[in-house]
C-alpha atoms as a PDB file:
ATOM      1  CA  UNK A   1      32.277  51.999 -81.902  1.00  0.00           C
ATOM      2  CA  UNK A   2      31.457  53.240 -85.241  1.00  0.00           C
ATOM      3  CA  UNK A   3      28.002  51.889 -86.635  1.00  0.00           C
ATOM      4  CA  UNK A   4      26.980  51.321 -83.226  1.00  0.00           C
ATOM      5  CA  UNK A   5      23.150  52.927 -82.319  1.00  0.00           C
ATOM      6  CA  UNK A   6      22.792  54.433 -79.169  1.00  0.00           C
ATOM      7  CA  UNK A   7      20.575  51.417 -78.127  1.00  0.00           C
ATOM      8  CA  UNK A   8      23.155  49.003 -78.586  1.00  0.00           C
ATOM      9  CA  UNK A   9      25.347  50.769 -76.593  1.00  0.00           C
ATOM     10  CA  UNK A  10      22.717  51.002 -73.641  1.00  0.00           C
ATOM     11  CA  UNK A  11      22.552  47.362 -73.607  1.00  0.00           C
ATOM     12  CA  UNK A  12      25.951  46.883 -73.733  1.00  0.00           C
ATOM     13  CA  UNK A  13      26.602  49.069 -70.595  1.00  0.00           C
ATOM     14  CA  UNK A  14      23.257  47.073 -68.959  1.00  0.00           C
ATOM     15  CA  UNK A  15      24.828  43.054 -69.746  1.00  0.00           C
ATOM     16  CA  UNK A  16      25.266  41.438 -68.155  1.00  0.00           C
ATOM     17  CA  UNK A  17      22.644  41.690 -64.871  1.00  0.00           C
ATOM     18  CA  UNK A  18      23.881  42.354 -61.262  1.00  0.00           C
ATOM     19  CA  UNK A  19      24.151  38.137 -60.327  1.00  0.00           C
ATOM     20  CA  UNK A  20      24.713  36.699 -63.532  1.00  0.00           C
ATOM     21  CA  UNK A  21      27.763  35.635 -64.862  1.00  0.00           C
ATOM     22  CA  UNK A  22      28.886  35.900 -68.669  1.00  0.00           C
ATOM     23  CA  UNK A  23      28.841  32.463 -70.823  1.00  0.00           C
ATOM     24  CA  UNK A  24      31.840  31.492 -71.735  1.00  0.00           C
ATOM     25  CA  UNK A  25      33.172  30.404 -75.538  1.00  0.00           C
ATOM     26  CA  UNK A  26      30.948  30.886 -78.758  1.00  0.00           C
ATOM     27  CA  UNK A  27      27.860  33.169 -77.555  1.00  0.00           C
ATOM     28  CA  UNK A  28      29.880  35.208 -74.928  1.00  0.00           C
ATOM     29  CA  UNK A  29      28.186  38.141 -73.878  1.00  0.00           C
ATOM     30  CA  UNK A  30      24.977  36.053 -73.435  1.00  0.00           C
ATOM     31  CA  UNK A  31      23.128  34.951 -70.285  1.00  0.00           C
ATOM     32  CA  UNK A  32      23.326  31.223 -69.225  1.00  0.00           C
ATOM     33  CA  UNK A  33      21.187  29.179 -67.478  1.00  0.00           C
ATOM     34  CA  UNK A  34      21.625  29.410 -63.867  1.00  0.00           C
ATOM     35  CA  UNK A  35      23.522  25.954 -62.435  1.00  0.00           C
ATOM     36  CA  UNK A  36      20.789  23.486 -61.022  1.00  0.00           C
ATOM     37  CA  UNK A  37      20.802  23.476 -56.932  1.00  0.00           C
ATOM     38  CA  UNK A  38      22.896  20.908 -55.433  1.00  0.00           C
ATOM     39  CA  UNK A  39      20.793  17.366 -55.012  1.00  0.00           C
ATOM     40  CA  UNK A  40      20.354  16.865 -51.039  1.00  0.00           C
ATOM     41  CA  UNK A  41      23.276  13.589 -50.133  1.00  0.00           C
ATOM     42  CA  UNK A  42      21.239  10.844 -50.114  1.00  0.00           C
ATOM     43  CA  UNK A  43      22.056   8.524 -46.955  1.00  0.00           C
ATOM     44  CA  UNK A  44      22.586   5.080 -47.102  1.00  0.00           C
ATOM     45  CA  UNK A  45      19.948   2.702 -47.015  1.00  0.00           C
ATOM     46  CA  UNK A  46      21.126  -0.734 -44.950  1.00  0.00           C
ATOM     47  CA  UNK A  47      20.228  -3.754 -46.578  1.00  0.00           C
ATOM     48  CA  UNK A  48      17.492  -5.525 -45.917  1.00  0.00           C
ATOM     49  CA  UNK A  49      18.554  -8.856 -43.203  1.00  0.00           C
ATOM     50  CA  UNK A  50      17.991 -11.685 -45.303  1.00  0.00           C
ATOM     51  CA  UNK A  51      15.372 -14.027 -44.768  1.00  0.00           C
ATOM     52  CA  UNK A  52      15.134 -15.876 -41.697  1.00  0.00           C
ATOM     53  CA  UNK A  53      17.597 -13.725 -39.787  1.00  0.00           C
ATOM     54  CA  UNK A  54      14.335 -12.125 -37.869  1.00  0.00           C
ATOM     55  CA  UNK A  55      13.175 -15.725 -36.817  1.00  0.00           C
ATOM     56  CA  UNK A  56      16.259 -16.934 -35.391  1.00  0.00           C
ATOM     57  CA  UNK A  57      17.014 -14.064 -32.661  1.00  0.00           C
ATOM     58  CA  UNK A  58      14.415 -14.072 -30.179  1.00  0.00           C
ATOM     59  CA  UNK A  59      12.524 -11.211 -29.419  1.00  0.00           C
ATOM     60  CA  UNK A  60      13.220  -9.988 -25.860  1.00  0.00           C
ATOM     61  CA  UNK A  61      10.527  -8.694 -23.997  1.00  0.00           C
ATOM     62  CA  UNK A  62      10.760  -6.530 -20.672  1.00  0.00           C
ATOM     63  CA  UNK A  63       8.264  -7.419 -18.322  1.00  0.00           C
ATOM     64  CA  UNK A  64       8.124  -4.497 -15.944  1.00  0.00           C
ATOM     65  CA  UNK A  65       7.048  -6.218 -12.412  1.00  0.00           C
ATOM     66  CA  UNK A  66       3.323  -5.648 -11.726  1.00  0.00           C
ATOM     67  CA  UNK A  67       1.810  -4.741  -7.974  1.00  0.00           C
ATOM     68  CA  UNK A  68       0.704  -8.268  -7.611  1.00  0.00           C
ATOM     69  CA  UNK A  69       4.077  -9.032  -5.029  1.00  0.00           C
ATOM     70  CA  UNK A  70       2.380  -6.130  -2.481  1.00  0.00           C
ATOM     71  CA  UNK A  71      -1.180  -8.025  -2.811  1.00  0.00           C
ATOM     72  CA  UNK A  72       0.450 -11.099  -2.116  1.00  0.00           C
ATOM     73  CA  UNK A  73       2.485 -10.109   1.007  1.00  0.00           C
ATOM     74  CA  UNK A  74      -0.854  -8.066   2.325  1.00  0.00           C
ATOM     75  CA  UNK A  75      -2.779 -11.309   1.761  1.00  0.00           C
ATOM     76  CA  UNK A  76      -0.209 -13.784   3.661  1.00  0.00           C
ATOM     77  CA  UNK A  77       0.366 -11.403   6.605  1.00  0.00           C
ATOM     78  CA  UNK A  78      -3.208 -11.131   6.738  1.00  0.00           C
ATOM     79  CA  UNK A  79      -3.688 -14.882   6.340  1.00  0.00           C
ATOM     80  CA  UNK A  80      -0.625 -15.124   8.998  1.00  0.00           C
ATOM     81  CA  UNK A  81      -2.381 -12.461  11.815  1.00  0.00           C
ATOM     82  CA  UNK A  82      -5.870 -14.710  11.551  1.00  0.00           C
ATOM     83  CA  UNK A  83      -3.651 -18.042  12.265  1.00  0.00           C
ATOM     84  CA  UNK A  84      -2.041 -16.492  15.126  1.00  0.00           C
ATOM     85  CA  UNK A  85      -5.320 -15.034  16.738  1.00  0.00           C
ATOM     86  CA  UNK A  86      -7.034 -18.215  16.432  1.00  0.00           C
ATOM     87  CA  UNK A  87      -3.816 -20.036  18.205  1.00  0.00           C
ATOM     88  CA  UNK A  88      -4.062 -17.200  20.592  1.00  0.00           C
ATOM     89  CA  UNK A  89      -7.557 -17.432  21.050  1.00  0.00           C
ATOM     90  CA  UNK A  90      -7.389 -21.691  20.981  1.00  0.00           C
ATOM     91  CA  UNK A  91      -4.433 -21.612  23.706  1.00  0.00           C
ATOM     92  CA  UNK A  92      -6.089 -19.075  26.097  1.00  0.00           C
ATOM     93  CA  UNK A  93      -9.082 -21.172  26.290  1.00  0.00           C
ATOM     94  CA  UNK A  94      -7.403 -24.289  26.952  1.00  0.00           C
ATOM     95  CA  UNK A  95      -5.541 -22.283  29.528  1.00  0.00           C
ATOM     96  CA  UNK A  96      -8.838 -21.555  31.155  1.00  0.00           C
ATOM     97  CA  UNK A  97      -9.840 -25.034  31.157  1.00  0.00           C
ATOM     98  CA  UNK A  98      -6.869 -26.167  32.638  1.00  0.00           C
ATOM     99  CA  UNK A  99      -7.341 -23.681  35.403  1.00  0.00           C
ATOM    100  CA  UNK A 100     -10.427 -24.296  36.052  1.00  0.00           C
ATOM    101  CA  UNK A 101     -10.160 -27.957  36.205  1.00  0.00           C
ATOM    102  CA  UNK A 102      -7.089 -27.428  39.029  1.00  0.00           C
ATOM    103  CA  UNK A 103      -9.215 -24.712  41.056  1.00  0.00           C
ATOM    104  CA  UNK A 104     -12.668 -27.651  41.066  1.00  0.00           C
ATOM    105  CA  UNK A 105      -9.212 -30.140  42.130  1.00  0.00           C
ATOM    106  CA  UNK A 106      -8.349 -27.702  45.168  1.00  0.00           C
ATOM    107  CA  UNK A 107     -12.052 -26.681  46.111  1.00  0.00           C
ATOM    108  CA  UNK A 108     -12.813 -30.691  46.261  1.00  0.00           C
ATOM    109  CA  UNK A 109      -9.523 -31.640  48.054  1.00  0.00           C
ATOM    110  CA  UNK A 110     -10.314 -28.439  50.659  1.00  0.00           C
ATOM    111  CA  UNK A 111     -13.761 -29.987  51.123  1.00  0.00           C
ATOM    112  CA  UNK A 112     -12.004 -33.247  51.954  1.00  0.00           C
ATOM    113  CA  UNK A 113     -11.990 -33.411  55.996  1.00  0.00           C
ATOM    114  CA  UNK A 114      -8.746 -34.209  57.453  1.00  0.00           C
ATOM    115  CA  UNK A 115      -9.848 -36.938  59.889  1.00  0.00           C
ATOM    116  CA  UNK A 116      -6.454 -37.185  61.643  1.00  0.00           C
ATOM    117  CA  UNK A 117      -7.496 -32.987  62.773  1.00  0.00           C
ATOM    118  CA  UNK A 118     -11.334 -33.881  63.500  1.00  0.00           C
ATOM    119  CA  UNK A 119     -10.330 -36.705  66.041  1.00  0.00           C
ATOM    120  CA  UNK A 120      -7.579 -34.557  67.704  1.00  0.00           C
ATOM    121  CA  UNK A 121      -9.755 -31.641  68.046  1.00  0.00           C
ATOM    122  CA  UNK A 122     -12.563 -33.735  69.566  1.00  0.00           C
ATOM    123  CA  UNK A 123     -11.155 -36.618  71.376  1.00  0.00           C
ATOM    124  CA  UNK A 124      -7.521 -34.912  71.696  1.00  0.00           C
ATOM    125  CA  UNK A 125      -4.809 -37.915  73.229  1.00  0.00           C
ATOM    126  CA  UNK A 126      -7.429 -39.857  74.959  1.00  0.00           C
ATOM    127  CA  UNK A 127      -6.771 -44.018  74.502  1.00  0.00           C
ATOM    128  CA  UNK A 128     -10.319 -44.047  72.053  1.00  0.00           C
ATOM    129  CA  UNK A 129      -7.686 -42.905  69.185  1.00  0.00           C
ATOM    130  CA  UNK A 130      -6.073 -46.554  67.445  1.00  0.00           C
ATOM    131  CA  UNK A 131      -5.063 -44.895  64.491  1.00  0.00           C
ATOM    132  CA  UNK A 132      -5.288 -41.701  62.097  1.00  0.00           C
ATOM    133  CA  UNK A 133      -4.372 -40.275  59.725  1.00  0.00           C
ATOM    134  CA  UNK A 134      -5.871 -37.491  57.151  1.00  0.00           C
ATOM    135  CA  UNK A 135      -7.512 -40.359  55.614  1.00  0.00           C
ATOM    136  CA  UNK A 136      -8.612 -42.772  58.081  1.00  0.00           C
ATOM    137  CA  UNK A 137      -9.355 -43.478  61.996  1.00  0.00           C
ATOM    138  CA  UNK A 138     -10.062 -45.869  64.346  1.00  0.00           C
ATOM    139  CA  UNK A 139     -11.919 -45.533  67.619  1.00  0.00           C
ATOM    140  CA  UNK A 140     -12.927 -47.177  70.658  1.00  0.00           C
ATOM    141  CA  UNK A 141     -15.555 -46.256  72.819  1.00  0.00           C
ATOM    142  CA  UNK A 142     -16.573 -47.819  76.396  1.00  0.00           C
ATOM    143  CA  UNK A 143     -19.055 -47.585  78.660  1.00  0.00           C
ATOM    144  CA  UNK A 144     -18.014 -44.823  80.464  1.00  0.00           C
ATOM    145  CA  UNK A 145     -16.268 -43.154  77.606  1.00  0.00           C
ATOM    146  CA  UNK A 146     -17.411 -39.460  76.609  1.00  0.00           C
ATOM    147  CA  UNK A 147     -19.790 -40.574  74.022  1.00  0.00           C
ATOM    148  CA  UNK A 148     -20.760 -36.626  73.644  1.00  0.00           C
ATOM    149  CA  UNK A 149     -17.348 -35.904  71.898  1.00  0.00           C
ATOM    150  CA  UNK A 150     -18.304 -38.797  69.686  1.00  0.00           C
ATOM    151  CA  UNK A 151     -21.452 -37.256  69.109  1.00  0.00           C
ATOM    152  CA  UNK A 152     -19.844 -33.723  67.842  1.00  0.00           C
ATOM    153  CA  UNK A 153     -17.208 -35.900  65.817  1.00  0.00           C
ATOM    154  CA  UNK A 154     -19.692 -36.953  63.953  1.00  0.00           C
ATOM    155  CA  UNK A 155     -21.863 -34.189  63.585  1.00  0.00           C
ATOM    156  CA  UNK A 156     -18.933 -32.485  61.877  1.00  0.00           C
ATOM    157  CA  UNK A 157     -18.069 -34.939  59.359  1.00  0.00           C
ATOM    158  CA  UNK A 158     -21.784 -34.692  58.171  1.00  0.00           C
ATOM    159  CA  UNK A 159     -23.557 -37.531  59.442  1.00  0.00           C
ATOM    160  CA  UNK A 160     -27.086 -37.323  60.022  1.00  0.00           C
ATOM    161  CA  UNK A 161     -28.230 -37.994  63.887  1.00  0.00           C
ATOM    162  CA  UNK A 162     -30.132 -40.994  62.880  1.00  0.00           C
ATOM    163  CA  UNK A 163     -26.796 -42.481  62.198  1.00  0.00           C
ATOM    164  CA  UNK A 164     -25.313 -41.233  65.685  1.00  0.00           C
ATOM    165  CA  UNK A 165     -28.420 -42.879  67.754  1.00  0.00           C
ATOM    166  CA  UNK A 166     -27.875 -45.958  65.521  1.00  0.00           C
ATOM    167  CA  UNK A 167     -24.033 -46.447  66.865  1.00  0.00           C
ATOM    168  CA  UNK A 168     -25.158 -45.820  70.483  1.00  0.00           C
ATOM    169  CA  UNK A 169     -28.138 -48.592  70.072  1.00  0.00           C
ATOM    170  CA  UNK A 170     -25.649 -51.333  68.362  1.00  0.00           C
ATOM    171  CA  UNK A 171     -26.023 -54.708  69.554  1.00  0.00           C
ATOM    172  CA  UNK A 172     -23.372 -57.944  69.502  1.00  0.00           C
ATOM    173  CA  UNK A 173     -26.098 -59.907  67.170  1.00  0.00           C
ATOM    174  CA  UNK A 174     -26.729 -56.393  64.254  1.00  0.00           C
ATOM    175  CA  UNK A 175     -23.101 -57.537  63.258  1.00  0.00           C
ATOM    176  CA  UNK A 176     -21.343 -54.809  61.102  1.00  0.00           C
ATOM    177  CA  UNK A 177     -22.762 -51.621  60.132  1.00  0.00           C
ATOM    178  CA  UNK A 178     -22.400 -48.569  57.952  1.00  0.00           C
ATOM    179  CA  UNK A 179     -23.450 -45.038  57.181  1.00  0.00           C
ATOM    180  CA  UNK A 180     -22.656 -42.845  54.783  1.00  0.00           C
ATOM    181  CA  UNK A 181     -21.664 -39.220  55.045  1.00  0.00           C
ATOM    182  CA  UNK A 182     -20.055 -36.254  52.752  1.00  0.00           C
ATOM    183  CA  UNK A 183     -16.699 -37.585  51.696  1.00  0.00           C
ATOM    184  CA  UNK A 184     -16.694 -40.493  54.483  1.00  0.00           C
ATOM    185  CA  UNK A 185     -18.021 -43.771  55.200  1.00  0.00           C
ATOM    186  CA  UNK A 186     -18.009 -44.903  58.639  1.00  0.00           C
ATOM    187  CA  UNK A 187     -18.285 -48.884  60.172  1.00  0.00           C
ATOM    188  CA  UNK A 188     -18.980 -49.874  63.259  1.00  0.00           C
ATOM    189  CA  UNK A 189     -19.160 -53.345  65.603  1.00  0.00           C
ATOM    190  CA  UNK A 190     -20.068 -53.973  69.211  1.00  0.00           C
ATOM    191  CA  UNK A 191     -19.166 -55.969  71.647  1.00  0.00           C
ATOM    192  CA  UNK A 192     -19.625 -55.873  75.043  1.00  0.00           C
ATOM    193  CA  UNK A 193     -16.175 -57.104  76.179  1.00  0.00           C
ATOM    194  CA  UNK A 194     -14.293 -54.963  73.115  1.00  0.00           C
ATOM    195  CA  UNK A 195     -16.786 -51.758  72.889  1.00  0.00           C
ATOM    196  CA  UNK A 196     -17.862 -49.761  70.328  1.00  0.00           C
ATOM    197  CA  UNK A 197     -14.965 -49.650  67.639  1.00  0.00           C
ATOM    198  CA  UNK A 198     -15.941 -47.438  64.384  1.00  0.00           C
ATOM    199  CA  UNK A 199     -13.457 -47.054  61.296  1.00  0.00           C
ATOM    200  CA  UNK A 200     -13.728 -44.183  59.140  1.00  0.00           C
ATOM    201  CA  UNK A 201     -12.488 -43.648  55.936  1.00  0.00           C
ATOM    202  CA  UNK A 202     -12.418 -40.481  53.637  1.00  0.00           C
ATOM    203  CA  UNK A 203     -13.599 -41.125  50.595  1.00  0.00           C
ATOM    204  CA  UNK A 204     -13.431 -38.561  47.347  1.00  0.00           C
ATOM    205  CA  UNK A 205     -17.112 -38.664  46.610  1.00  0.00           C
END
């Protein structure tokens, strides 16, 4: 272009910069301000509940389950173990009682003489025999009667010979008499026309 220095047409051949863009209407040729950056999108803000709102919901609250149920089992079937031990314990003794009681019943009742077996074994079928039984019997002795079998009769059921020589010295006029011995009682009369008749009776003392 005519008129035109050499630095003008430098700068023309230079505008406009590598990234810029020519302004457009009156001023062409010159650089613009670069567009401002987008603005970030906002996002939108809910409104606020009104007032109120927050008190009439309830708040719900989870209550995770705490280790107190395990304690509580542990504790019963603890509490549960000690109940049945002492039951255990309670029973067994009374059980022991019991049996002890019934073996003190059978040792007694073995002690007990069967009087129907003493007079069989020492008098067997002889005629002195009126009655026995396991509990009771009556004799008869004469004159001329064994009065040694009497003698060992008594001497097994426990009485004393004192008693024995008082039975074979009874007169009519001593009336009844009696003696004691383990778990019998024996009474006795005499007469000279009936004899010598004795009664004895198990007793449980």
């Amino acid at each position: 272009m005519a008129g035109e220095t050499d630095g003008e047409r430098q700068a023309a051949r230079s505008w406009p910069l590598p990234g810029s863009r020519r302004a457009e209407g009156p001023g062409r040729g010159r650089l613009g301000p670069p567009p401002p950056p987008p603005s970030p999108r906002r996002q939108p803000v809910p409104p606020p509940p009104p007032p109120g709102a927050a008190a009439s919901e309830p708040a719900t609250t989870t209550v995770r389950p705490g280790r107190r149920v395990p304690l509580v089992a542990l504790v019963v079937t603890g509490l549960a173990a000690v109940v049945m031990f002492v039951l255990w314990v309670t029973t067994r003794s009374e059980l022991d009682d019991v049996r002890a009681q019934l073996d003190a019943i059978e040792e007694a009742e073995a002690a007990l003489p069967d009087l129907a077996d003493v007079g069989r074994r020492h008098l067997g079928t002889t005629g002195t025999i009126n009655d026995l039984s396991p509990e009771h019997l009556s004799l008869t002795f004469y004159a001329g009667d064994d009065f040694d079998a009497l003698e060992d009769l008594l001497d097994e059921l426990g009485f004393s010979p004192a008693v024995i020589d008082r039975m074979g010295n009874t007169r009519a006029l001593d009336g009844t008499q009696s003696a004691e011995a383990p778990h019998v009682v024996a009474t006795w009369t005499y007469h000279p026309d009936d004899g010598l008749s004795i009664v004895l009776e198990r007793t449980e003392g």
